[in-house]
N, C-alpha and C. Protein backbone atom coordinates (compact mmCIF):
# COMPACT_ATOMS: atom_id res chain seq x y z
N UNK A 1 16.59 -93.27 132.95
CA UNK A 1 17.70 -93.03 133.85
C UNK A 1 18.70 -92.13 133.15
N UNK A 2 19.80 -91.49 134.22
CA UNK A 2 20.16 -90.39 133.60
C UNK A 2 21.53 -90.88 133.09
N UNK A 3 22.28 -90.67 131.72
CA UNK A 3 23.40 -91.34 131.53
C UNK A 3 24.54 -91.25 132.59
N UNK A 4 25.40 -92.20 132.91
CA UNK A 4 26.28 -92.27 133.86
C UNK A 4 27.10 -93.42 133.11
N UNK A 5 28.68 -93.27 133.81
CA UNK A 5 29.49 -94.07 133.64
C UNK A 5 28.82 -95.56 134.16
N UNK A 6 28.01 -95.55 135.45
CA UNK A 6 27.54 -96.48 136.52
C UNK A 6 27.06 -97.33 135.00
N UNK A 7 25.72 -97.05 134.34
CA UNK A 7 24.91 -98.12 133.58
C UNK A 7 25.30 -97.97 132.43
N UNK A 8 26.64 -97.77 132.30
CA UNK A 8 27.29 -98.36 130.86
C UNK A 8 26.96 -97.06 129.99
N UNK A 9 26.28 -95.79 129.76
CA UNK A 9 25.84 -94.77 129.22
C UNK A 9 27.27 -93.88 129.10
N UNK A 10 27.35 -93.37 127.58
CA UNK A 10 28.45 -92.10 127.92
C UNK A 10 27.84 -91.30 128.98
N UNK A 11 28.62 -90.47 129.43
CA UNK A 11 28.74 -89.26 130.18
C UNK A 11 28.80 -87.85 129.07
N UNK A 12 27.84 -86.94 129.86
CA UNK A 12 27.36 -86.00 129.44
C UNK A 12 28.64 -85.08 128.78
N UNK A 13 29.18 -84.13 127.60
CA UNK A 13 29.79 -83.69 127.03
C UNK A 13 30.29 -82.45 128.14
N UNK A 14 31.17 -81.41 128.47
CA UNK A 14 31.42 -80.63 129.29
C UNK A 14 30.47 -79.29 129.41
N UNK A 15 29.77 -78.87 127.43
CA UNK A 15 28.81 -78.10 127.96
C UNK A 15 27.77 -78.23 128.60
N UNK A 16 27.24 -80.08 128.35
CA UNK A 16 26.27 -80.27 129.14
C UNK A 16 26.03 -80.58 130.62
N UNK A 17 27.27 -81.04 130.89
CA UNK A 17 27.62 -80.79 132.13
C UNK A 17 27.05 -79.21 132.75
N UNK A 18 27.81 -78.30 132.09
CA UNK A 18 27.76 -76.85 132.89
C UNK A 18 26.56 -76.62 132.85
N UNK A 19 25.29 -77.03 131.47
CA UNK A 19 23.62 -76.76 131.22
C UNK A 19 23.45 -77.34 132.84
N UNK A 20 23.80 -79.00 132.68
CA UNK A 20 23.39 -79.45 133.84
C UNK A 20 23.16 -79.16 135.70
N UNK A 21 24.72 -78.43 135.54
CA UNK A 21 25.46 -78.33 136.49
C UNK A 21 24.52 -76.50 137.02
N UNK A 22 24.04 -75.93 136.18
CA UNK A 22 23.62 -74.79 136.89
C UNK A 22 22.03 -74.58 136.20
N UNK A 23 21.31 -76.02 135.92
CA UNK A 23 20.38 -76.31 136.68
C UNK A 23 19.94 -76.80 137.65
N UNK A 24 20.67 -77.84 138.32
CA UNK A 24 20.70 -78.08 139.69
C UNK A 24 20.90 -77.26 140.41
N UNK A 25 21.90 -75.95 140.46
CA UNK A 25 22.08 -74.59 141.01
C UNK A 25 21.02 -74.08 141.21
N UNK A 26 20.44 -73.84 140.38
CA UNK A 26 18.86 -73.12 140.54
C UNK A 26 18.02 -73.44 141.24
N UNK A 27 17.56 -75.31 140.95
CA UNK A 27 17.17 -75.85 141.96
C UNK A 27 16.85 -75.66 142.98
N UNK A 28 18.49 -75.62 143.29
CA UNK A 28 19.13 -75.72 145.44
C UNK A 28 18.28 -74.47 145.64
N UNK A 29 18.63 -73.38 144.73
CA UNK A 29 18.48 -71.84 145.29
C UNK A 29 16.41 -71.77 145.02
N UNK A 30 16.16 -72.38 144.34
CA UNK A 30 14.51 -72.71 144.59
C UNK A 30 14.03 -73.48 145.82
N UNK A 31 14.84 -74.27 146.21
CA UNK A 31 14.50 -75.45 147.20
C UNK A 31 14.76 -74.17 148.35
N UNK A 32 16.25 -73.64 148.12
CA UNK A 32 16.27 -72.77 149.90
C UNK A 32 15.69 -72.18 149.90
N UNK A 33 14.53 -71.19 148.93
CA UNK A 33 14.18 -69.70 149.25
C UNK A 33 12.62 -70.66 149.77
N UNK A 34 12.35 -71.78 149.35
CA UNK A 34 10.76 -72.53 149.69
C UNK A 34 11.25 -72.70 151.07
N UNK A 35 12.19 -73.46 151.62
CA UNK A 35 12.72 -73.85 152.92
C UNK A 35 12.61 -72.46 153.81
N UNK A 36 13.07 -71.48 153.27
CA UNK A 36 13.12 -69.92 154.42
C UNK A 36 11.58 -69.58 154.04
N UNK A 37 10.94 -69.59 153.46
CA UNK A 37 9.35 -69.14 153.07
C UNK A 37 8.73 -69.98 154.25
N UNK A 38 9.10 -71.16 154.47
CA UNK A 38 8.07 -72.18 155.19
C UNK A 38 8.64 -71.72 156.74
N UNK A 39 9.79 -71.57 156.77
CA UNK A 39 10.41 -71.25 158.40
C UNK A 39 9.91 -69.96 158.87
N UNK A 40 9.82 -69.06 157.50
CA UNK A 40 9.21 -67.54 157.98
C UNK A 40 7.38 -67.91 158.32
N UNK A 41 7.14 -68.74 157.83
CA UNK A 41 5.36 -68.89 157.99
C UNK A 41 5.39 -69.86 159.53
N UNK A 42 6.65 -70.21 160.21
CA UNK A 42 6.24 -70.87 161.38
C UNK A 42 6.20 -72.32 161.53
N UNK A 43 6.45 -72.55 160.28
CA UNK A 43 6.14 -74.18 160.33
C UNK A 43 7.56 -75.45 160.78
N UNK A 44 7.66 -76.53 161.32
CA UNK A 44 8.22 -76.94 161.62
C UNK A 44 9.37 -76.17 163.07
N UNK A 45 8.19 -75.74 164.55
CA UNK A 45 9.04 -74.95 164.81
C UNK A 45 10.26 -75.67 165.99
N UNK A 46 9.60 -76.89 166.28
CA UNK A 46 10.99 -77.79 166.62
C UNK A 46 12.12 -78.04 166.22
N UNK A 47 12.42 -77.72 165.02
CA UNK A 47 13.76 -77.40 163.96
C UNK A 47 13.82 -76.57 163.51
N UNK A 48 13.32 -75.50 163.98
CA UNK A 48 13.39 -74.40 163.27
C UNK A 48 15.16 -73.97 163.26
N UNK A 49 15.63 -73.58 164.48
CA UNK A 49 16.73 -73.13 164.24
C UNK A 49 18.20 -74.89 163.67
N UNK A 50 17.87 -75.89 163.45
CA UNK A 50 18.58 -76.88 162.19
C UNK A 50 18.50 -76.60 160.99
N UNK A 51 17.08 -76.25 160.56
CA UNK A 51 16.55 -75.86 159.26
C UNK A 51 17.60 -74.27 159.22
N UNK A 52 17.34 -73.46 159.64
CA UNK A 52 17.73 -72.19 159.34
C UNK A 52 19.55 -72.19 159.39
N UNK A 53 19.96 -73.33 159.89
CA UNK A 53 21.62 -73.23 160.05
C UNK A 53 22.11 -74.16 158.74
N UNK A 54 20.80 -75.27 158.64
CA UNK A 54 20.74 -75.68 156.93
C UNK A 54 20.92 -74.57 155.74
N UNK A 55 19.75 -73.81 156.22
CA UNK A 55 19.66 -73.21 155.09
C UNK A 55 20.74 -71.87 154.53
N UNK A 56 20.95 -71.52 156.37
CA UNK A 56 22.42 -70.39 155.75
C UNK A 56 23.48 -71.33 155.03
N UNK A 57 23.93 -72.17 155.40
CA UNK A 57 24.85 -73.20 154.62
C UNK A 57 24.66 -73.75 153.56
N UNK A 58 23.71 -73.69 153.06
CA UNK A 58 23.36 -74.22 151.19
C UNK A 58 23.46 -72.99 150.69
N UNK A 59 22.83 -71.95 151.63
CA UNK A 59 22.97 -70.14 150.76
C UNK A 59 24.81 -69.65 150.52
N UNK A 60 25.21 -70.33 151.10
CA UNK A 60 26.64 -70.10 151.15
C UNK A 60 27.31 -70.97 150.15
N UNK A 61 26.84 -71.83 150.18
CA UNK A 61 27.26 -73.33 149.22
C UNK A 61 27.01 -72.44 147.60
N UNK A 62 25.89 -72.42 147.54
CA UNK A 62 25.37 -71.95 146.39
C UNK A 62 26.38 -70.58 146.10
N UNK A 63 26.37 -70.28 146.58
CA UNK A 63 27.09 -68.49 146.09
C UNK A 63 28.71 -69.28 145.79
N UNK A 64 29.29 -69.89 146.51
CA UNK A 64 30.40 -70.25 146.37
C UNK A 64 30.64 -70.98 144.77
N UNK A 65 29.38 -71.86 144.64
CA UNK A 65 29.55 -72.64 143.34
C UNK A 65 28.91 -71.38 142.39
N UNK A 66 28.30 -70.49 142.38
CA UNK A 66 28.18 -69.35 141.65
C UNK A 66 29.44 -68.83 141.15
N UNK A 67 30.50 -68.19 142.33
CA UNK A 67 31.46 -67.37 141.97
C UNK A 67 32.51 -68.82 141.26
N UNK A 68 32.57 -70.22 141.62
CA UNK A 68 32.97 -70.69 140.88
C UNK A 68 33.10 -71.02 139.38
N UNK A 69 31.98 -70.86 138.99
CA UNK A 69 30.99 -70.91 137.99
C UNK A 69 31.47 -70.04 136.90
N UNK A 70 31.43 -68.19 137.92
CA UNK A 70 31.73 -67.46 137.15
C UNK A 70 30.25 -67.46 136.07
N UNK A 71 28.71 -67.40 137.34
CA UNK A 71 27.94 -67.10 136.69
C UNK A 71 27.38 -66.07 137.82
């Protein structure tokens, strides 16, 4: 389990935070470009347009915590 205040564990130091913090970034931005890959191939087309109003909104999310980042 991952250290947390929750199970008694210090909490991660501030650079590891930021290591942390913009690998999960990457993540999101791996997870959305698979999410628009699968919507462009047709799939799921009963949600298609939830998925795609998802996915402009994490693409936006993401850029925002980018320019926050200041990466």
């Amino acid at each position: 389990m991952a250290p947390s205040s929750v199970n008694g564990e210090q909490e991660p130091s501030g650079a590891d935070q930021a290591i942390s913090t913009e690998a999960l970034l990457e993540q999101l931005q791996r997870d959305r470009l698979w999410l628009l890959q699968q919507l462009d191939q047709g799939r799921w087309p009963d949600l298609r347009l939830d998925l795609a109003a998802l996915e402009r909104e994490l693409g936006q999310l993401l850029e925002q915590a980018h320019q926050k980042l200041g990466s």
